[in-house]
Protein backbone atom coordinates (compact mmCIF):
# COMPACT_ATOMS: atom_id res chain seq x y z
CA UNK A 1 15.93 -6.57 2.05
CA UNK A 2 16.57 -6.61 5.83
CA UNK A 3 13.96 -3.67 6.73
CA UNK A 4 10.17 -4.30 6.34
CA UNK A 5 7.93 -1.75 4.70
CA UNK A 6 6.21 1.35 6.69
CA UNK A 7 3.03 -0.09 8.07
CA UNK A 8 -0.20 1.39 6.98
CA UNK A 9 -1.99 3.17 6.42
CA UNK A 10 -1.28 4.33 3.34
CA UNK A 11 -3.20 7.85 1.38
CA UNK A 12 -2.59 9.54 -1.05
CA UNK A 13 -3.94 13.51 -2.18
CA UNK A 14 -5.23 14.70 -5.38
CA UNK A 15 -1.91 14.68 -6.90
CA UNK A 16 -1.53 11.54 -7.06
CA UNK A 17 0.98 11.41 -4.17
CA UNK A 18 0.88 8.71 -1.99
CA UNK A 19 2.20 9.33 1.59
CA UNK A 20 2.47 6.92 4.34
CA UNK A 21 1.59 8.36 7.91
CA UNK A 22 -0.29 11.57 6.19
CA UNK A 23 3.97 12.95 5.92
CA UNK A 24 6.09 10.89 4.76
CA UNK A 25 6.71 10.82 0.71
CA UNK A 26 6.09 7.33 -0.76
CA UNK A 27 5.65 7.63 -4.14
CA UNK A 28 4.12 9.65 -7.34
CA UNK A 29 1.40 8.08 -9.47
CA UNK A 30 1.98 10.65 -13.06
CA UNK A 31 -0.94 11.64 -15.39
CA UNK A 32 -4.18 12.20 -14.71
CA UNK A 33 -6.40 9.14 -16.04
CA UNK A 34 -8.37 5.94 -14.39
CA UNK A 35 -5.17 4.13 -15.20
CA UNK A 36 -3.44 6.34 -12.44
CA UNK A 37 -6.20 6.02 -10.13
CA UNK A 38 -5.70 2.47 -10.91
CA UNK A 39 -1.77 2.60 -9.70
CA UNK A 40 -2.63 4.76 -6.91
CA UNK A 41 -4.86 2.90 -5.72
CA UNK A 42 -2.94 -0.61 -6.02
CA UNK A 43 0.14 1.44 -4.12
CA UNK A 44 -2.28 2.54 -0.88
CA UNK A 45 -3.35 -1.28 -0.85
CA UNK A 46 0.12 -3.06 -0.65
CA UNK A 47 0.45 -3.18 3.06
CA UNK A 48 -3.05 -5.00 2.97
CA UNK A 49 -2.57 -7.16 0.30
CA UNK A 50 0.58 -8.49 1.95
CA UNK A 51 -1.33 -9.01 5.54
CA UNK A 52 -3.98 -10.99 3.25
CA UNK A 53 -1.62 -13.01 1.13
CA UNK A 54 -0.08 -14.20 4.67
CA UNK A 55 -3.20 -14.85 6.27
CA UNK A 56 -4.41 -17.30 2.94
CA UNK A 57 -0.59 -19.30 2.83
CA UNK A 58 -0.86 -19.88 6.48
CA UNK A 59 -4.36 -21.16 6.37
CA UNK A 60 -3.83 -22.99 3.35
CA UNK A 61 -0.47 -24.82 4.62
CA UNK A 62 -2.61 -25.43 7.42
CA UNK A 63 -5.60 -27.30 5.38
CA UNK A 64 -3.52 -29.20 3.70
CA UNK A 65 -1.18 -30.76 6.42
CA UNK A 66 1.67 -28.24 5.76
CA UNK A 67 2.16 -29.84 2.18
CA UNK A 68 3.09 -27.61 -0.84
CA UNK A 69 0.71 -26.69 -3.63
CA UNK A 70 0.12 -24.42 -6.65
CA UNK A 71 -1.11 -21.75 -4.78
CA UNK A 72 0.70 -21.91 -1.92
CA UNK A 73 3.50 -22.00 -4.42
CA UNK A 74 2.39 -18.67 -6.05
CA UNK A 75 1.45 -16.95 -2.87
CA UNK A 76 5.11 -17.89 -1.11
CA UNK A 77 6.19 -16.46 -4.29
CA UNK A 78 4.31 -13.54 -4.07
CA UNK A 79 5.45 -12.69 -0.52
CA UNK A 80 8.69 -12.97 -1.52
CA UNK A 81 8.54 -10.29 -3.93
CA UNK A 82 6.97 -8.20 -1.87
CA UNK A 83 9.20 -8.68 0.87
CA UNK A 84 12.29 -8.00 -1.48
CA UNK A 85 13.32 -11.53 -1.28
């Protein structure tokens, strides 16, 4: 994926349609339960949770001399997907 995602923030209305920059159409959480709250919910974080999981690999690959382990592992990996690597 060569473009990066549209920075936050995220909302969403009662719909369940999330919009980024209170216009543009992101995505539509269906049904109306605490499992789509859920999913909404998870969607308006993303662009947080990926600032976060880049924040704890670079501290961690600092603290530990740059050296690969488990989590840094699973957090690289994690990036990745998000990224669309």
């Amino acid at each position: 994926m060569s473009a990066s995602h549209t920075t936050a923030p995220w909302g969403d209305d009662d719909r369940k349609t999330v919009y980024v920059r209170q216009a543009t159409f992101l995505a539509t959480v269906h049904y109306d339960s605490a499992e789509a709250d859920a999913n909404t919910a998870l969607i308006k974080a993303a662009p947080d949770l990926l600032t976060a999981l880049k924040e704890a690999e670079a501290h961690i690959s600092r603290a530990s001399g740059g050296g690969e382990t488990d989590i840094r592992a699973k957090l690289n990996a994690a990036i990745a997907k998000a990224e669309g690597r």
